[in-house]
C-alpha atoms as a PDB file:
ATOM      1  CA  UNK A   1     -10.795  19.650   6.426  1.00  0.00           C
ATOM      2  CA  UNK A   2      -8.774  16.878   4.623  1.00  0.00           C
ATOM      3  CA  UNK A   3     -10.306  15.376   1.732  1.00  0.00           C
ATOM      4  CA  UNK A   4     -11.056  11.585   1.533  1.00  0.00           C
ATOM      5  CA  UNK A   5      -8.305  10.890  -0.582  1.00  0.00           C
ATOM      6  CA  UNK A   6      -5.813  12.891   1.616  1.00  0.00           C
ATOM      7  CA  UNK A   7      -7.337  10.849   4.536  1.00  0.00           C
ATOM      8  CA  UNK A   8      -7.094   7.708   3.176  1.00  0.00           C
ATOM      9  CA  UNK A   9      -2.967   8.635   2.392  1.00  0.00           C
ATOM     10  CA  UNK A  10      -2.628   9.397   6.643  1.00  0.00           C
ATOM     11  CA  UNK A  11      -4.010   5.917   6.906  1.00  0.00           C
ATOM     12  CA  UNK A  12      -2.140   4.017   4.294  1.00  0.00           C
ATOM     13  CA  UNK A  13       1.379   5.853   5.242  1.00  0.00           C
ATOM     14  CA  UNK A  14       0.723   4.687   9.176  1.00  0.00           C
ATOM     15  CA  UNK A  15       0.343   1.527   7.919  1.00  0.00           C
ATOM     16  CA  UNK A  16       2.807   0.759   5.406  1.00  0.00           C
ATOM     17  CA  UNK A  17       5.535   2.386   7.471  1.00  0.00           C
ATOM     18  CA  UNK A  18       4.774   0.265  10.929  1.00  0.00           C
ATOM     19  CA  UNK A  19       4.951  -3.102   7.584  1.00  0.00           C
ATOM     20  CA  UNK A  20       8.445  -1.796   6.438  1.00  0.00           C
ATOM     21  CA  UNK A  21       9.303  -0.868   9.963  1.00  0.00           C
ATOM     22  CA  UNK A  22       8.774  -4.137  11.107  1.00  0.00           C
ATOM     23  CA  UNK A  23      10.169  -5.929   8.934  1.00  0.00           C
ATOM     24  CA  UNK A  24      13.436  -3.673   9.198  1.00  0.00           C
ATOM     25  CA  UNK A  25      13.611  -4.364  12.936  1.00  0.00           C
ATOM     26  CA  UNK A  26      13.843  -7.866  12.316  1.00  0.00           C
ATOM     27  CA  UNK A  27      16.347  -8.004   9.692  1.00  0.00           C
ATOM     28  CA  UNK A  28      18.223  -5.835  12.960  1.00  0.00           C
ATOM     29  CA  UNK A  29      18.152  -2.749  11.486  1.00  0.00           C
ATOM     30  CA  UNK A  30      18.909   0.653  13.513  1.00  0.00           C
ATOM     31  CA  UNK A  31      16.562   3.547  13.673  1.00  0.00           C
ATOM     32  CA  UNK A  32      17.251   5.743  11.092  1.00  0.00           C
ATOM     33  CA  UNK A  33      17.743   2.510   8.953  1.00  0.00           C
ATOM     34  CA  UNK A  34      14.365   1.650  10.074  1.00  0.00           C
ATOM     35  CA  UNK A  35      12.702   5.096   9.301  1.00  0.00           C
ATOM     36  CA  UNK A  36      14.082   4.969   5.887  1.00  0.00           C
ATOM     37  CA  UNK A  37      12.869   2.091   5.496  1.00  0.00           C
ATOM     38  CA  UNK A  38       9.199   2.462   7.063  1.00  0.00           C
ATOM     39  CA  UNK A  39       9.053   6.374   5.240  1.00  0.00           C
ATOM     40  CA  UNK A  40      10.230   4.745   1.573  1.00  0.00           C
ATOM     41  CA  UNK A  41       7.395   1.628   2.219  1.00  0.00           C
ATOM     42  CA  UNK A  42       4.547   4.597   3.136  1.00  0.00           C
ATOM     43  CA  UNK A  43       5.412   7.191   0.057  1.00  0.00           C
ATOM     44  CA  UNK A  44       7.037   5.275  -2.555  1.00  0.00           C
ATOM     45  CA  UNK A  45       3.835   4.236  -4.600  1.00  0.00           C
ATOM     46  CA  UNK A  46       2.395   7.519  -4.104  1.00  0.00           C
ATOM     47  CA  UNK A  47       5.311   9.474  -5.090  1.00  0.00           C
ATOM     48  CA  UNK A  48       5.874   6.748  -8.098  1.00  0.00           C
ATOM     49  CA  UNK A  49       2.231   7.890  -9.073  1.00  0.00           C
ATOM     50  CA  UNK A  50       2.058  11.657  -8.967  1.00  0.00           C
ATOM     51  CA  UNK A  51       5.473  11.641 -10.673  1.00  0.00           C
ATOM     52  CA  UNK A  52       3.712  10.053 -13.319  1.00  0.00           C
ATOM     53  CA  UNK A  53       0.595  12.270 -13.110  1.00  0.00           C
ATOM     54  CA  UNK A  54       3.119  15.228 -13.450  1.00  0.00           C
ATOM     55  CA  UNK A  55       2.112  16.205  -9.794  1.00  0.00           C
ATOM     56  CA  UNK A  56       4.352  17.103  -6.886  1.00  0.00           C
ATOM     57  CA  UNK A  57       4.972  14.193  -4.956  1.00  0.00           C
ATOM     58  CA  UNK A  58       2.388  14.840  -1.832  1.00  0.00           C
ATOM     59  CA  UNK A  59       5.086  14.333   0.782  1.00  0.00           C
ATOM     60  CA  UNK A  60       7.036  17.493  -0.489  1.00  0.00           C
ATOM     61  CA  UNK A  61       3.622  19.741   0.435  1.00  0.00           C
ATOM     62  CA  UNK A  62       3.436  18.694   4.165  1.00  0.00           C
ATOM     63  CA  UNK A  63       5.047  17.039   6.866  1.00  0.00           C
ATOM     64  CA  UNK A  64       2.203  14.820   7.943  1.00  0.00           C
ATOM     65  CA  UNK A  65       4.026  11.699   6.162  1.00  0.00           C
ATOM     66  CA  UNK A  66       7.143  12.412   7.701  1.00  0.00           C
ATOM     67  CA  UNK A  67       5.759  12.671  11.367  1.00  0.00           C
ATOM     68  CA  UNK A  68       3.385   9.228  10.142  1.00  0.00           C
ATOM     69  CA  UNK A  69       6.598   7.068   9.841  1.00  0.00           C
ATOM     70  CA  UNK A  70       8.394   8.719  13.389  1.00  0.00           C
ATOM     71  CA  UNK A  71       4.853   7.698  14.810  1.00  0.00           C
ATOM     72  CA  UNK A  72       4.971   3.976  13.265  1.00  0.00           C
ATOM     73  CA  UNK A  73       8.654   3.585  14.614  1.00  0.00           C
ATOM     74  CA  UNK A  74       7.799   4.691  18.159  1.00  0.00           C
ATOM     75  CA  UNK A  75       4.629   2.405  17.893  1.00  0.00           C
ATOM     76  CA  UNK A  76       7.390  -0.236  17.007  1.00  0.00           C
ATOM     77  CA  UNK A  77       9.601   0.449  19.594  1.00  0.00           C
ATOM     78  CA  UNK A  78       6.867   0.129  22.376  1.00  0.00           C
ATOM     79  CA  UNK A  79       5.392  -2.768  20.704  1.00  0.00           C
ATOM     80  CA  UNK A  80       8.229  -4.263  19.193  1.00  0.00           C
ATOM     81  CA  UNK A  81       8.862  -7.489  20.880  1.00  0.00           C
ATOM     82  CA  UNK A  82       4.930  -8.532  20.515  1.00  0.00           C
ATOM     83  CA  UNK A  83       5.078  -7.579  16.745  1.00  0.00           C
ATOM     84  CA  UNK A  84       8.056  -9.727  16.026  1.00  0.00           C
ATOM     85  CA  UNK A  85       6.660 -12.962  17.752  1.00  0.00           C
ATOM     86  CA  UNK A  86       3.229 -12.079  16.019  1.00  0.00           C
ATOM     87  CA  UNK A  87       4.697 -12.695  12.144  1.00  0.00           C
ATOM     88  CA  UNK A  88       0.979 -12.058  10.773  1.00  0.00           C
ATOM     89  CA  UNK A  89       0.899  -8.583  12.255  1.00  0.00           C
ATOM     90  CA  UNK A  90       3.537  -7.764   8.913  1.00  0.00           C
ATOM     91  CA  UNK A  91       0.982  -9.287   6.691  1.00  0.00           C
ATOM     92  CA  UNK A  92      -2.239  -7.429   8.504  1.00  0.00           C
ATOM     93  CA  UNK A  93      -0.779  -3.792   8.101  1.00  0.00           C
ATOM     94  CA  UNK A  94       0.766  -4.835   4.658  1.00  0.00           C
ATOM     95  CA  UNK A  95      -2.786  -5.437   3.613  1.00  0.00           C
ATOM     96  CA  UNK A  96      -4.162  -2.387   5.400  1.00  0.00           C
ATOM     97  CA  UNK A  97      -1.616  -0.025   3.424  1.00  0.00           C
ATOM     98  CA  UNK A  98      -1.962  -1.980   0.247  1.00  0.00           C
ATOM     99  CA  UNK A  99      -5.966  -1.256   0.806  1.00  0.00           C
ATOM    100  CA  UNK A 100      -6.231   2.038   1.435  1.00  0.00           C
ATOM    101  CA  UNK A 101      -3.150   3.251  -1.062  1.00  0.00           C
ATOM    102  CA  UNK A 102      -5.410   1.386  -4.008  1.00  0.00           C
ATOM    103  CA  UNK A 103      -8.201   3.541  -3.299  1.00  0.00           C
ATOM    104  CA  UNK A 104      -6.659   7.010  -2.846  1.00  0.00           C
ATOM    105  CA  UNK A 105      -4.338   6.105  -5.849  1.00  0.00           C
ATOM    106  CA  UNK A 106      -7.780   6.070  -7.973  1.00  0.00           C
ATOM    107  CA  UNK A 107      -9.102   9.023  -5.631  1.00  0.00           C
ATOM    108  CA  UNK A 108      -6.364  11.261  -6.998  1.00  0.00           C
ATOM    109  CA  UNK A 109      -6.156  10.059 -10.922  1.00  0.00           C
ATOM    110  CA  UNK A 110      -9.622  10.454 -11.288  1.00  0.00           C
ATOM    111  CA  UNK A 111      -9.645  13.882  -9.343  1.00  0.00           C
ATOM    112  CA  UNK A 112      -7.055  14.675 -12.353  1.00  0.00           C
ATOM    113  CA  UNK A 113      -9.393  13.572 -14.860  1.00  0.00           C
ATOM    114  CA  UNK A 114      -7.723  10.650 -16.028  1.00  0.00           C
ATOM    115  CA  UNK A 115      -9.888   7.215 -17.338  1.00  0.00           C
ATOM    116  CA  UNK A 116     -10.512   4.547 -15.488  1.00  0.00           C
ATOM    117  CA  UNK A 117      -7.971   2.260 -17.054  1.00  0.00           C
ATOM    118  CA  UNK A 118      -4.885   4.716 -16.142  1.00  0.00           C
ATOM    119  CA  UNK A 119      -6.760   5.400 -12.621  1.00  0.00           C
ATOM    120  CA  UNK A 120      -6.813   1.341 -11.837  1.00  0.00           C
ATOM    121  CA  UNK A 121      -3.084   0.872 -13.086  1.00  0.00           C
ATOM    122  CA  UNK A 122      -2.384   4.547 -10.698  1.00  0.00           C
ATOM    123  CA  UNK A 123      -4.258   2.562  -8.115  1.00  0.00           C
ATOM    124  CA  UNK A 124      -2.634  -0.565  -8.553  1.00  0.00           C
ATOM    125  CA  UNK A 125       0.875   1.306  -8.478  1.00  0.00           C
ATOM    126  CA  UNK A 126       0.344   3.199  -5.575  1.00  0.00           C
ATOM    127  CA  UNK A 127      -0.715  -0.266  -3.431  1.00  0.00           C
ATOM    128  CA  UNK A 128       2.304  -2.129  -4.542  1.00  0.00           C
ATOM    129  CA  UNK A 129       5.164  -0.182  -5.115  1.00  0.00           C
ATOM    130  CA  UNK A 130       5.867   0.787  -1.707  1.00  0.00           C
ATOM    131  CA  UNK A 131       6.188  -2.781  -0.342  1.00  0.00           C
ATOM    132  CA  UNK A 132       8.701  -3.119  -3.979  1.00  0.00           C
ATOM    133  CA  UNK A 133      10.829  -0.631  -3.063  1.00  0.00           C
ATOM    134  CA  UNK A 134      10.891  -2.094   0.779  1.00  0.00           C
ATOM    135  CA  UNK A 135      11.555  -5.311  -0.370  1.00  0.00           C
ATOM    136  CA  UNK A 136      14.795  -4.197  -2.152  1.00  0.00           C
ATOM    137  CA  UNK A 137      15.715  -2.275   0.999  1.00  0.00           C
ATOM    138  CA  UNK A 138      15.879  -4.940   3.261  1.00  0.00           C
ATOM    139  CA  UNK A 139      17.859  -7.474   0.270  1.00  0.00           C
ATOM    140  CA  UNK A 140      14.140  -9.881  -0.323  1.00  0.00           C
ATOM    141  CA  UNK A 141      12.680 -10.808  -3.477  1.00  0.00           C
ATOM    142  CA  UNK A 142       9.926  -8.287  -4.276  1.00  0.00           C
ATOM    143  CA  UNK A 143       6.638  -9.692  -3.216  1.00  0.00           C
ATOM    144  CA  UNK A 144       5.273  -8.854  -6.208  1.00  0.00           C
ATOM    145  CA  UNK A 145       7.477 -11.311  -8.411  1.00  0.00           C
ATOM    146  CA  UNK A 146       6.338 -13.982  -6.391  1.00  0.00           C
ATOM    147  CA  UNK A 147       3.736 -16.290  -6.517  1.00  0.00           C
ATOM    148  CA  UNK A 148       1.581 -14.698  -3.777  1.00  0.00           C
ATOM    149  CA  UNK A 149      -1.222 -12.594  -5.136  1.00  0.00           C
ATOM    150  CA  UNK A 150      -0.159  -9.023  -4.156  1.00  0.00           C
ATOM    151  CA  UNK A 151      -0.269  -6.510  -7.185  1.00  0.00           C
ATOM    152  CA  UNK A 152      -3.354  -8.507  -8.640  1.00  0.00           C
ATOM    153  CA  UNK A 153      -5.354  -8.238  -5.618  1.00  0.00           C
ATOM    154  CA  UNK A 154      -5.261  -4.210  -6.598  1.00  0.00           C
ATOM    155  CA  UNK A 155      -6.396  -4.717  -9.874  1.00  0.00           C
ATOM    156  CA  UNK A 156      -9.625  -6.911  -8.652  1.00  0.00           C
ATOM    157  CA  UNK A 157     -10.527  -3.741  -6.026  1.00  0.00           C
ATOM    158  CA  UNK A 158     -10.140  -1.761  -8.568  1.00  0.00           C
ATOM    159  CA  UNK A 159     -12.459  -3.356 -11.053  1.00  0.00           C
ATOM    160  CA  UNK A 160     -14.612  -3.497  -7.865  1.00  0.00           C
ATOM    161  CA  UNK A 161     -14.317   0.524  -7.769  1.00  0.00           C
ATOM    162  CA  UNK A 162     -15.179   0.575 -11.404  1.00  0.00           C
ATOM    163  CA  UNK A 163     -18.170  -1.787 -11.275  1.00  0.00           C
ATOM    164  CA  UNK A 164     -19.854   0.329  -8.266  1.00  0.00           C
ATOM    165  CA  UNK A 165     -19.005   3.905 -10.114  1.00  0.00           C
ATOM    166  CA  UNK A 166     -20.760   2.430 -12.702  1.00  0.00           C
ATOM    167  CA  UNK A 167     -23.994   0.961 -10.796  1.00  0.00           C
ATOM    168  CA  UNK A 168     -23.612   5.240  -9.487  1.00  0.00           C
ATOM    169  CA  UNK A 169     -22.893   4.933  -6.265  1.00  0.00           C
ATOM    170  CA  UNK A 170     -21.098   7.761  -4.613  1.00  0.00           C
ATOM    171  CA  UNK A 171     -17.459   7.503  -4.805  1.00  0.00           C
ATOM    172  CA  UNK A 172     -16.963   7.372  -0.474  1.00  0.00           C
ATOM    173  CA  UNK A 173     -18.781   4.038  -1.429  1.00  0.00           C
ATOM    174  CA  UNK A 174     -16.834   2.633  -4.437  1.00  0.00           C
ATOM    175  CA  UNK A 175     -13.983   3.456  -2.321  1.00  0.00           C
ATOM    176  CA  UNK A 176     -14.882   1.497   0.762  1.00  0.00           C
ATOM    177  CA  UNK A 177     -15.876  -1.501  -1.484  1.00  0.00           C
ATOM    178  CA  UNK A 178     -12.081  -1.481  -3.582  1.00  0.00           C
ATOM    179  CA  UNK A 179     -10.449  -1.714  -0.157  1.00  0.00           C
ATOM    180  CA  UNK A 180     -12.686  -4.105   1.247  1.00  0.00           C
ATOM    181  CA  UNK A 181     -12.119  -6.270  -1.737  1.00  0.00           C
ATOM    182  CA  UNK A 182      -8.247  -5.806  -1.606  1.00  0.00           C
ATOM    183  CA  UNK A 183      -8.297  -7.446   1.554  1.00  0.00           C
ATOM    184  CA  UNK A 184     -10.509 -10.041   1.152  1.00  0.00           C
ATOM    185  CA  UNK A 185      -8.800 -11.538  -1.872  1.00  0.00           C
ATOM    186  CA  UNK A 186      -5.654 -10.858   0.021  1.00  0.00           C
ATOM    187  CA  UNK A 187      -6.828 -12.654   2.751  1.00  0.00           C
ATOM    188  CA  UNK A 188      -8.428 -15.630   0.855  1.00  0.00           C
ATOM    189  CA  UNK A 189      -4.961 -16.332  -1.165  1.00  0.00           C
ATOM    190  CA  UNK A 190      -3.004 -16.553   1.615  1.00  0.00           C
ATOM    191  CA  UNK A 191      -5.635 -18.913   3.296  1.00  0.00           C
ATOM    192  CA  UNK A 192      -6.127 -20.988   1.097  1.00  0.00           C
ATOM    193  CA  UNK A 193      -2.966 -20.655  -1.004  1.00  0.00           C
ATOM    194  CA  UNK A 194      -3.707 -19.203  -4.175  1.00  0.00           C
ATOM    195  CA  UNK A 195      -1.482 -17.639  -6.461  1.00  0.00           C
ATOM    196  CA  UNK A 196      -0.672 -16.990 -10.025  1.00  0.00           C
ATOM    197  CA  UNK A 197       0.802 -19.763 -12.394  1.00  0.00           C
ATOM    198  CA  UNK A 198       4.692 -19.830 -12.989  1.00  0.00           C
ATOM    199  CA  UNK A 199       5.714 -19.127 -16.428  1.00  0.00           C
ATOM    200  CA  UNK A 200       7.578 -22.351 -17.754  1.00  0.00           C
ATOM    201  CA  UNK A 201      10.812 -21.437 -19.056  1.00  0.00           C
ATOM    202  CA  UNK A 202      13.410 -23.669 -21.144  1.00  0.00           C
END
């Protein structure tokens, strides 16, 4: 039976890879450019974070991820031409991924034993890096360096994790309530255009 955490990375890898995926196809990418794409969007953060945690990166143990991203392209390919005219569909699996990769990057650290400060920055790592690493792929500026609240939106669910582990509720819980409050801050910035201040230069 697969653990929550390990649960949480089938959902997260689906989801990041159909992002990256879709995004590749419309920068007219081919397939295999597509799957590298989708597969480095769905396990770079989480192989970013276990590298750090001195862990084998959970990829290299099973094949699951791998089959993930050759499911997200086929779901692509069949529903390709809908997800390109539909730009927000990007953003809604984006947010999905970024979620659910928050909360099993915490799962895991604090399955290792780590504190909660290194378990929100594993968190926060394992949400965004993916989409960094896509973002070079496919020649864009890194969401993350730009004004849009992205990275930060981890750090809030993941004071949100902290806050409910505190108040002792079961982790299953704290979990649901860091992903739920990814999303909604994700969803609030982009509605109502918040972001982070520039830093003024010369």
């Amino acid at each position: 039976m697969p653990s929550f955490a390990q649960i949480l990375d089938f959902v997260g890898s689906f989801a990041f890879a159909i992002s990256g995926i879709r995004l590749a196809s419309g920068r007219k990418f081919d397939v295999f450019g597509a799957y590298v794409v989708g597969l480095t969007t769905a396990v770079g953060g989480g192989t970013l974070r276990d590298l750090l945690l001195r862990q084998t990166p959970f990829w290299m143990v099973t094949p699951v991820y791998l089959i993930c991203t050759g499911l997200a392209v086929l779901w692509v390919a069949a529903f390709g031409k809908k997800l390109i005219r539909q730009n927000n569909t990007w953003f809604l699996f984006d947010t999905i991924g970024l979620a659910v990769f928050t909360v099993s990057g915490m799962e895991k650290t604090f399955d290792l034993g780590f504190p909660w400060w290194t378990a929100i920055v594993m968190g926060t790592m394992t949400g965004a890096a993916g989409g960094i690493f896509r973002d070079v792929f496919i020649n864009v500026e890194p969401l993350i360096f730009r004004k849009e609240i992205y990275a930060s939106a981890c750090l809030v669910g993941g004071g949100a994790y902290m806050f409910c582990d505190l108040m002792g509720c079961d982790h299953i819980i704290s979990g649901i309530v860091c992903g739920l409050t990814v999303i909604v801050v994700r969803l609030l910035a982009v509605k109502y255009k918040l972001s982070l201040p520039h830093l003024r230069g010369e």
